[in-house]
Protein backbone atom coordinates (compact mmCIF):
# COMPACT_ATOMS: atom_id res chain seq x y z
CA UNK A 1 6.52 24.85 13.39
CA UNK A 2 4.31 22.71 10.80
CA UNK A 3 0.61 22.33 11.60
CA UNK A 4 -1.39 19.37 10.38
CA UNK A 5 -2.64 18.83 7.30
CA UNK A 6 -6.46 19.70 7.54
CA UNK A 7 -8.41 16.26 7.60
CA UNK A 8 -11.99 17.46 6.78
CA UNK A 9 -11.40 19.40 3.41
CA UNK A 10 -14.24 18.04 0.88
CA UNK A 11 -11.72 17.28 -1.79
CA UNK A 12 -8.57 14.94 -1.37
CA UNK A 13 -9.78 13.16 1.76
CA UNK A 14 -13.16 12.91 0.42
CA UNK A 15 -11.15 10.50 -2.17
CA UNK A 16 -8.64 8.75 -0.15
CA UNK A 17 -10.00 7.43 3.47
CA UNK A 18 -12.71 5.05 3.02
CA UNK A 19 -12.73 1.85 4.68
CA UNK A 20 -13.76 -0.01 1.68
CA UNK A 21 -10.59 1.30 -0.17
CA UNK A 22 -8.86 -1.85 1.90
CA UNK A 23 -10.01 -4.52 -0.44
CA UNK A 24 -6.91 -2.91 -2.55
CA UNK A 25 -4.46 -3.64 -0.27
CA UNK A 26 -3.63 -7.31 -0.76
CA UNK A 27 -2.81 -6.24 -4.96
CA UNK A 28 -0.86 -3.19 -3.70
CA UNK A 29 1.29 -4.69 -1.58
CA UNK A 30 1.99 -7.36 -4.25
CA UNK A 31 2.50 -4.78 -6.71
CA UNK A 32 5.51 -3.52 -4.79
CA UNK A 33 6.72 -7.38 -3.71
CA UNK A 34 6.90 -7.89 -7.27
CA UNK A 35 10.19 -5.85 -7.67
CA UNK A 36 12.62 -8.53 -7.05
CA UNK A 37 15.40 -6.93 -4.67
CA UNK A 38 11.77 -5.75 -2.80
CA UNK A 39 10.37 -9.28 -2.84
CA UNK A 40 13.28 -10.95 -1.39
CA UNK A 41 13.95 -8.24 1.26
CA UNK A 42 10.54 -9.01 2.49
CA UNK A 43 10.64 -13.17 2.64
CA UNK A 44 14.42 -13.05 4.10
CA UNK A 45 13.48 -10.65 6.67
CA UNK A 46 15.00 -11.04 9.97
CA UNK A 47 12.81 -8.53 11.38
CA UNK A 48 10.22 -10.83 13.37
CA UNK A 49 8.27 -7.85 14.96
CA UNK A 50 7.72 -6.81 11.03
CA UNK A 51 6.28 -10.03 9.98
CA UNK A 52 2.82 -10.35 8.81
CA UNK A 53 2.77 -14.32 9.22
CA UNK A 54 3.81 -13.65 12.85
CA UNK A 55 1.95 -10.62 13.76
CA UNK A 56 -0.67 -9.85 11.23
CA UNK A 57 -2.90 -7.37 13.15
CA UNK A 58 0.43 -5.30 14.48
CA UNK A 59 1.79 -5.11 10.66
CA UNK A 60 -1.28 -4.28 9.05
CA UNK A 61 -1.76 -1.38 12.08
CA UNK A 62 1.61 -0.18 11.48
CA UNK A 63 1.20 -0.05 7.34
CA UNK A 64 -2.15 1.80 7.81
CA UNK A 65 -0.64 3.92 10.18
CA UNK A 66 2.48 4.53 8.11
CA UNK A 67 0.00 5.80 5.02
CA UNK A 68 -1.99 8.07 7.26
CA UNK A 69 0.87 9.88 8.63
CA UNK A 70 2.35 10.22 5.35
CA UNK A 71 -0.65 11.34 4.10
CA UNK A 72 -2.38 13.89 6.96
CA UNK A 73 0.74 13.85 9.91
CA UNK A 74 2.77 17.20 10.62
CA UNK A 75 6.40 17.13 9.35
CA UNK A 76 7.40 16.16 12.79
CA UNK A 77 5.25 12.91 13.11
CA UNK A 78 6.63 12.26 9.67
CA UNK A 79 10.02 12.68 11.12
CA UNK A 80 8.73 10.18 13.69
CA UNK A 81 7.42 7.63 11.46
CA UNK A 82 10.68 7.91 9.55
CA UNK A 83 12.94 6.93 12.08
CA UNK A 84 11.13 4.26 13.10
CA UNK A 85 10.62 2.39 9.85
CA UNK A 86 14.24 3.31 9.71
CA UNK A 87 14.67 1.28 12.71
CA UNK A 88 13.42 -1.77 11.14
CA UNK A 89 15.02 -1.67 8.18
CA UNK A 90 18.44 -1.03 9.45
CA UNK A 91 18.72 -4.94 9.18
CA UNK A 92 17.44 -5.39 6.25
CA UNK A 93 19.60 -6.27 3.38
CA UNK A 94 21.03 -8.93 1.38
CA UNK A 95 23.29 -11.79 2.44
CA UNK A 96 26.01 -13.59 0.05
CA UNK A 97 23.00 -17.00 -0.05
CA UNK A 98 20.72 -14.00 -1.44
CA UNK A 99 19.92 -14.54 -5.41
CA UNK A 100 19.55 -10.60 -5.94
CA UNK A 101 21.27 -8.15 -3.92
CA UNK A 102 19.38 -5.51 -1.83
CA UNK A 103 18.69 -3.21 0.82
CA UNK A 104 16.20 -1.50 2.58
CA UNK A 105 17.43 1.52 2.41
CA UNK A 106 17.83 1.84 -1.65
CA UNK A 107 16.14 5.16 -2.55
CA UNK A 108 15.08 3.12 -5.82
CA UNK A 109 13.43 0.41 -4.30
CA UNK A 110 11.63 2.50 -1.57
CA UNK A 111 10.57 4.94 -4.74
CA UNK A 112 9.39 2.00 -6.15
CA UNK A 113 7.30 1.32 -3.25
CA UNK A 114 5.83 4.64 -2.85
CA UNK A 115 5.30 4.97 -6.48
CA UNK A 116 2.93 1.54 -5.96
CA UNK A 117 1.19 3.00 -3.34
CA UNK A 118 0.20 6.13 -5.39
CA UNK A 119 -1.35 4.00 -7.57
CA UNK A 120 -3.18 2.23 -4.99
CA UNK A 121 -4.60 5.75 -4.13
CA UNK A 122 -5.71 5.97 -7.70
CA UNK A 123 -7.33 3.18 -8.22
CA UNK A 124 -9.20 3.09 -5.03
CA UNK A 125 -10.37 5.93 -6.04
CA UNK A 126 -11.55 5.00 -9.01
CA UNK A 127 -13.08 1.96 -7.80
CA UNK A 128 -15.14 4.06 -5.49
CA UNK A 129 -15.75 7.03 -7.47
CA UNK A 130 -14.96 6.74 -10.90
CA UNK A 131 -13.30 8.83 -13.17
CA UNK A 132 -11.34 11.73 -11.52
CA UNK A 133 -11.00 15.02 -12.73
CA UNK A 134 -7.41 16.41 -13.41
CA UNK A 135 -7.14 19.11 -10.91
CA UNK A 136 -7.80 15.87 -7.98
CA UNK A 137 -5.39 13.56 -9.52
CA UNK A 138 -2.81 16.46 -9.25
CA UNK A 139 -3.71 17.08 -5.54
CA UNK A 140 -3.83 13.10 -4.98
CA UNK A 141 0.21 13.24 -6.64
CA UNK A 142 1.23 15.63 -4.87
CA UNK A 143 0.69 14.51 -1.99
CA UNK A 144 1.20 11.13 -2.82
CA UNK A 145 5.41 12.57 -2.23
CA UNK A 146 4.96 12.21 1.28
CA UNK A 147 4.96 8.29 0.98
CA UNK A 148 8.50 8.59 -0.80
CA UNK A 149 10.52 11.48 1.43
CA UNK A 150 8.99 9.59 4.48
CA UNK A 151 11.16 6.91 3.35
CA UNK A 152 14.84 7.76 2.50
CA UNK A 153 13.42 9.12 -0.76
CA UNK A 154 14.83 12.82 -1.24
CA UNK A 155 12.38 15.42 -2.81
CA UNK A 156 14.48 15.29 -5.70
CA UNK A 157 13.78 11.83 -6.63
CA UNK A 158 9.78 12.04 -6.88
CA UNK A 159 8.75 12.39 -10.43
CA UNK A 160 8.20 16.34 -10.87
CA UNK A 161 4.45 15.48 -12.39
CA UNK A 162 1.92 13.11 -13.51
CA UNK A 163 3.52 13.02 -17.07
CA UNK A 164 6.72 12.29 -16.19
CA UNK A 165 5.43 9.47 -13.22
CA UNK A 166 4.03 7.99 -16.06
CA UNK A 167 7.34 7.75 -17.86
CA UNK A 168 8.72 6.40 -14.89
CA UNK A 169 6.37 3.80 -14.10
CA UNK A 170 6.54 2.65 -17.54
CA UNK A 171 10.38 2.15 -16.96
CA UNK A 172 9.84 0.47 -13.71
CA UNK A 173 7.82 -1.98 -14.82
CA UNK A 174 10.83 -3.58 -16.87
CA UNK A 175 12.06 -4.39 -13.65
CA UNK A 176 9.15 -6.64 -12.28
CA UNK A 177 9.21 -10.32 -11.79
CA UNK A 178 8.86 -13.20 -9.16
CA UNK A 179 10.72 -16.11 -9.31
CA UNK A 180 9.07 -19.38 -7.75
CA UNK A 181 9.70 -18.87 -3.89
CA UNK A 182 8.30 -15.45 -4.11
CA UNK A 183 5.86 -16.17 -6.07
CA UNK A 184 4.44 -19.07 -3.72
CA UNK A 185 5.08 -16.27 -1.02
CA UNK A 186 2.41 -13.71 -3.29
CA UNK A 187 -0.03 -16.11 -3.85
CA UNK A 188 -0.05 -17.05 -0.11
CA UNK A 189 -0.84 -13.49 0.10
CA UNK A 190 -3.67 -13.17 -1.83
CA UNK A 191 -4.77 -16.30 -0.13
CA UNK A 192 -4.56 -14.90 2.93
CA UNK A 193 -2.58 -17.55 4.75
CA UNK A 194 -1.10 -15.75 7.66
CA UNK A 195 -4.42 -15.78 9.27
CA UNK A 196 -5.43 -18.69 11.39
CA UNK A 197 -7.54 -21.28 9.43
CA UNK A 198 -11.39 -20.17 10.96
CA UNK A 199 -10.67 -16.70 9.38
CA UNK A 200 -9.11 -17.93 6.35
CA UNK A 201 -11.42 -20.32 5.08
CA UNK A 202 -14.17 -18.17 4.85
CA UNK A 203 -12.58 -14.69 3.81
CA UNK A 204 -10.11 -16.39 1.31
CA UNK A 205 -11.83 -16.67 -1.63
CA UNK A 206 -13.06 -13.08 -1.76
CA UNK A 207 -10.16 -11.63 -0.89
CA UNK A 208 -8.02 -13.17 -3.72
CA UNK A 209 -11.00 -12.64 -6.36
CA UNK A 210 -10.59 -9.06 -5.39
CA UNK A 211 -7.10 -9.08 -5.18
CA UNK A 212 -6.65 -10.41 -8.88
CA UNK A 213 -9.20 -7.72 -9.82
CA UNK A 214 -7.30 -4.96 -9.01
CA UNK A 215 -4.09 -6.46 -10.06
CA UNK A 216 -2.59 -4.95 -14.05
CA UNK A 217 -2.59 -8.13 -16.02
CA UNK A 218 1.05 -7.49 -15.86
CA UNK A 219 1.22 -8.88 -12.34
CA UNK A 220 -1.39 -11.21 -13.30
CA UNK A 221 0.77 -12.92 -15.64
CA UNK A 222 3.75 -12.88 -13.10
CA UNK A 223 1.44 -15.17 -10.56
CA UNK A 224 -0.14 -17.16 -12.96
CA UNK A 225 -3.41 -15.56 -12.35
CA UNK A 226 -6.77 -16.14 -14.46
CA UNK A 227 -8.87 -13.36 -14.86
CA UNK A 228 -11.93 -13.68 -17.39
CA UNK A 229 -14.78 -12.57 -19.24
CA UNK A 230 -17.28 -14.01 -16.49
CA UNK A 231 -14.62 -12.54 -13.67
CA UNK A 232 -14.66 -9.40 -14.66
CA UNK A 233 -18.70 -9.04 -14.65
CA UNK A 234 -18.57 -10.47 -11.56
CA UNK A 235 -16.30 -7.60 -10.32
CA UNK A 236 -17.99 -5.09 -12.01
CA UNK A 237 -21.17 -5.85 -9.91
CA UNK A 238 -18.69 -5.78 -6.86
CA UNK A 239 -17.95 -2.22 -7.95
CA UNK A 240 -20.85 -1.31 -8.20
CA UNK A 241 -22.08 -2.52 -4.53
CA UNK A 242 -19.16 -0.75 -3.07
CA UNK A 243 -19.72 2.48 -4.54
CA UNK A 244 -23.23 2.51 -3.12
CA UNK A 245 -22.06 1.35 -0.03
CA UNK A 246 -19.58 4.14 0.16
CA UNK A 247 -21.76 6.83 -0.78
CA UNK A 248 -24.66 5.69 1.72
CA UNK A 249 -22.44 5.26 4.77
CA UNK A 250 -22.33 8.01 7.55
CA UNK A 251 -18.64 9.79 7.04
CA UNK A 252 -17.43 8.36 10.67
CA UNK A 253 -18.92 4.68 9.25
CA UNK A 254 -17.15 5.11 5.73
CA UNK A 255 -13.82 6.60 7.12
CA UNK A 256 -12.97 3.68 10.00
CA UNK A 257 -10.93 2.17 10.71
CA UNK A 258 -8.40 4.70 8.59
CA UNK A 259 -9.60 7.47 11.33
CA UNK A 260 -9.15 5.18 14.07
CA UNK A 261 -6.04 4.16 12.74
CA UNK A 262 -4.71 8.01 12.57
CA UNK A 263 -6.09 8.82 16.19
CA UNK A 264 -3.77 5.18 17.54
CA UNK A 265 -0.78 6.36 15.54
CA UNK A 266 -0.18 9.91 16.80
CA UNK A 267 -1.49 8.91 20.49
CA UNK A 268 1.66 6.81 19.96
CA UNK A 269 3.67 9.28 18.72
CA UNK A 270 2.65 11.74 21.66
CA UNK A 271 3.24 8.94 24.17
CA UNK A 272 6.68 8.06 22.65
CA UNK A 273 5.72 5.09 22.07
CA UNK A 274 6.60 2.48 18.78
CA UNK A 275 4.59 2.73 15.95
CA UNK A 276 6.03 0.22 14.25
């Protein structure tokens, strides 16, 4: 019988659940969009319950949710949280009008995925902290598996350290590219047009400054993205702010709505109820 995964040690969490660590999400999840076969699986979606357009607070709760279990859930609520993203994806896949072929449950596009979202873990981190020390990268990797074999990723598959992720990333970024629909798609992302207009008008700016901040100039250059001289002072004072912030804020302040998020998801699971 697994136990939890302690969620007050001073190290890893310390790292990882911060509220602030959110303005990374709108570059992370174009990161992984930016695999083609991943891309298009997203826009041709069937999956309405899945869609951030449609439901933008229940897809955002379920992604948060999805990390924190992966991250600090027992093996059994990761069992849980398998089988229901397994759920949704069961219809996921390409159709003969598709112009790449894919499917949701490819072991190399969910690896893909995962390895994105490890990196979003790193560079939150180092947005908020600064430069890590070797022994906390290694614990942030490490556990940074559980967002692959919580997929349909076996053990196997998850680069055996640092080094070789690093080889693999490399590789994987060969395979990146947006052609024009999803690329309209991404920058409607980083625009934040799924919200309704009162929300968007005001938050929309920021949040694709940021997002093209934390973006590699690779994915930059996919979108058509301009990030200069001035921009990147500008985001440097951002930084700066945050880390403050971070560091001032009461632990229950600094960690919401991630701990919120983790106390919704396994009252879910205990219930029975969907958590995605």
């Amino acid at each position: 019988m697994s136990t939890r995964v302690p969620v007050g040690e001073p190290g890893v969490r310390r790292h990882l659940v911060s509220g602030l660590s959110l303005a990374l999400g709108g570059a992370n999840v174009i990161m992984q969009l930016s695999r083609p076969a991943v891309g298009r699986g997203v826009i041709e979606s069937t999956v309405a319950s899945g869609s951030l357009h449609r439901h933008p607070v229940k897809r955002t709760r379920t992604t948060l949710g999805y990390i924190m279990i992966a991250l600090y859930g027992t093996d059994e609520e990761r069992l849980v949280m398998r089988r229901e993203v397994d759920r949704q994806h069961r219809s996921v896949h390409s159709s003969e009008e598709s112009p790449v072929s894919y499917n949701a449950f490819d072991p190399q596009l969910q690896l893909w995925v995962a390895a994105c979202m490890f990196c979003g873990l790193v560079d939150a981190a180092h947005y908020l902290y600064g430069a890590l020390d070797d022994a906390t990268l290694d614990e942030l990797y490490q556990r940074s598996a559980f967002f692959a074999t919580t997929l349909q990723v076996p053990e196997s598959m998850w680069p055996r350290d640092r080094a070789a992720f690093e080889e693999y990333w490399t590789a994987a970024l060969e395979e990146v590219g947006v052609d024009d629909a999803t690329r309209r798609f991404l920058l409607g992302l980083a625009s934040l047009d799924f919200l309704p207009r009162a929300l968007r008008w005001p938050l929309a700016p920021v949040h694709r400054f940021l997002t093209t901040g934390f973006l590699e100039q690779r994915f930059r250059d996919e979108l058509g993205l301009e990030w200069n001289e001035s921009q990147k002072r500008r985001f440097e004072v951002v930084r700066s702010v945050a880390r403050r912030a971070n560091a001032l804020a009461p632990r229950l302040v600094r960690e919401f709505p991630w701990n919120l998020v983790l106390w919704d998801t396994r009252r879910r699971i205990t219930a029975g109820r969907s958590v995605v």
